[in-house]
Protein backbone atom coordinates (compact mmCIF):
# COMPACT_ATOMS: atom_id res chain seq x y z
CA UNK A 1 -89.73 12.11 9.85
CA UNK A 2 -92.81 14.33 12.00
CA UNK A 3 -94.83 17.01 11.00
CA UNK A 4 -93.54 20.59 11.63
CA UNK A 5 -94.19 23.84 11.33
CA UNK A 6 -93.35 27.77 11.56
CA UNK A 7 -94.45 30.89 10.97
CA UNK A 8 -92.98 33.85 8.43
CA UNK A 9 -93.27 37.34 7.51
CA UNK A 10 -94.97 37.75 4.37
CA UNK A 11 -92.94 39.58 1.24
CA UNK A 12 -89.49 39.88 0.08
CA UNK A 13 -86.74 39.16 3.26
CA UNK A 14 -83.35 40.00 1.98
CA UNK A 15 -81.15 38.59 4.89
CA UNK A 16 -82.83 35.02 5.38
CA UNK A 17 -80.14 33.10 4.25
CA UNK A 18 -76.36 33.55 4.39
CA UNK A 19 -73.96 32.45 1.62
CA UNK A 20 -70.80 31.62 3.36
CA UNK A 21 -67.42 30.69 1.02
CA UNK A 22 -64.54 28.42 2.81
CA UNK A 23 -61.25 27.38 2.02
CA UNK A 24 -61.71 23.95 2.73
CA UNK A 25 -63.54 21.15 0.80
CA UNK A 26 -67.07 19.90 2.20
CA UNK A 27 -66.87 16.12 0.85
CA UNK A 28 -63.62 15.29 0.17
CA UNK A 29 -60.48 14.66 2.44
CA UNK A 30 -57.68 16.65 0.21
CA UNK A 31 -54.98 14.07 1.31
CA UNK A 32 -57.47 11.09 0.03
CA UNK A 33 -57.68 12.85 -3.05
CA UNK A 34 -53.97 13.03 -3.81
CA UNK A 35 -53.13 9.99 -2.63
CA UNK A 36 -55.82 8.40 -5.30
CA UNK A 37 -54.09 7.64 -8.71
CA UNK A 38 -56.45 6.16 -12.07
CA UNK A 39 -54.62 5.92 -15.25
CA UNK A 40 -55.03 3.64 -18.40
CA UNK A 41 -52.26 1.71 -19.83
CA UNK A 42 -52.05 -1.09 -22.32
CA UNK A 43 -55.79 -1.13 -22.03
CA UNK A 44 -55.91 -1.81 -18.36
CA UNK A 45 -57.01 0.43 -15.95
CA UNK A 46 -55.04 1.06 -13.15
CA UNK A 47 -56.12 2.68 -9.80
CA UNK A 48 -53.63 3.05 -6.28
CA UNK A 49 -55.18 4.61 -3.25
CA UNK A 50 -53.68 4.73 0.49
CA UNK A 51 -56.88 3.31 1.71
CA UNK A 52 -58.95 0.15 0.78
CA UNK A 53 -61.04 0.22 -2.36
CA UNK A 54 -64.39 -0.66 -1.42
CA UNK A 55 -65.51 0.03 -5.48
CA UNK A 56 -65.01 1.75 -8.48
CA UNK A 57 -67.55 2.81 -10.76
CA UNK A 58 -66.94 4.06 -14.34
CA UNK A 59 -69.08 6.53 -16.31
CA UNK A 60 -68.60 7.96 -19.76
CA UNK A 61 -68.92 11.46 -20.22
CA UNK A 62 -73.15 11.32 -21.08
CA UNK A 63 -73.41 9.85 -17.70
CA UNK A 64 -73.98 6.18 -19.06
CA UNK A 65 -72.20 4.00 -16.24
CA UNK A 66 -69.55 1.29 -18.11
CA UNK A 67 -67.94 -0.33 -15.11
CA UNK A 68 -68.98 -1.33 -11.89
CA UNK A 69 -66.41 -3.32 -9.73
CA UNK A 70 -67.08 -4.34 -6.22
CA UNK A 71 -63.65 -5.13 -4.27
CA UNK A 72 -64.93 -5.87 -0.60
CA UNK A 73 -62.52 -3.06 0.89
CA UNK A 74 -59.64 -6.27 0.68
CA UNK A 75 -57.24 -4.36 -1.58
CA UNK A 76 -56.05 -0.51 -2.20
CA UNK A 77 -54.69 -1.24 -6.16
CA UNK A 78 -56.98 -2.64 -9.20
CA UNK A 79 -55.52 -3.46 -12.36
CA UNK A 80 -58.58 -4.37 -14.92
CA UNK A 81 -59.10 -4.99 -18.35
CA UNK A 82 -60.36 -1.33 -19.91
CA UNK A 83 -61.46 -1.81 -23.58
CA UNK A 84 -63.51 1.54 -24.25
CA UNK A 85 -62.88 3.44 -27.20
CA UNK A 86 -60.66 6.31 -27.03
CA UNK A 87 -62.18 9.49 -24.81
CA UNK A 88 -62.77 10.92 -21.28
CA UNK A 89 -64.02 8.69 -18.52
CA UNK A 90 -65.46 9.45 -14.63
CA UNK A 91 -64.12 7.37 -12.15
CA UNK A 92 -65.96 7.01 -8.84
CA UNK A 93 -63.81 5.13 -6.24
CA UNK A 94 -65.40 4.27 -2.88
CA UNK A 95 -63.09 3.73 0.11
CA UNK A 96 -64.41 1.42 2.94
CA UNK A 97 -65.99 3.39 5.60
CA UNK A 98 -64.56 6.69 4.79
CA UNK A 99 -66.11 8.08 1.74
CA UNK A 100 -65.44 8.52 -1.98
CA UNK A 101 -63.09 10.24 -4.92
CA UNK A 102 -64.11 11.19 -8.51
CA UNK A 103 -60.98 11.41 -10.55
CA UNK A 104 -61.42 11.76 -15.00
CA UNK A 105 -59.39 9.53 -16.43
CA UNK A 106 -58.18 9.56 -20.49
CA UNK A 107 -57.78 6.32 -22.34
């Protein structure tokens, strides 16, 4: 948002940054993600969360987005009609106020 700036050593500084592994996931609340269910059935999709659906975007595997369904955060099921051909599919499923899930999905 300002200007900045710093100073450096010139040259090669082996120990500038640290790569640090956890156990735990950065983005994603573990008991949010199981408690997220998306399947396909009779050409509806289906998806059950413990929290309110805010929306659910869906994306075919090239990235192409196929489905975009804005709930308002009123409801934690869906059941929509889902008339893709046969395959893979992304779904992105934004809670209200509390982040989002990915979860692939086969029809």
């Amino acid at each position: 948002k300002s200007p900045y700036s710093f100073t450096a050593t010139a040259g090669d500084i082996k120990d500038r940054f640290v790569l640090r592994y956890t156990d735990r996931q950065l983005s994603v609340d573990e008991q949010q993600l199981s408690d997220t269910f998306v399947y396909v059935k009779n050409d509806q999709l289906h998806v059950r969360a413990a929290k309110n659906i805010e929306a659910i975007v869906v994306y075919d595997l090239t990235g192409k987005k196929l489905m975009d369904h804005h709930m308002g955060g009123n409801s934690d099921s869906l059941s929509t009609p889902f008339q893709f051909p046969k395959g893979v599919y992304l779904t992105v499923i934004t809670f209200e106020n509390s982040g989002s899930v990915t979860k692939k999905v086969m029809n």
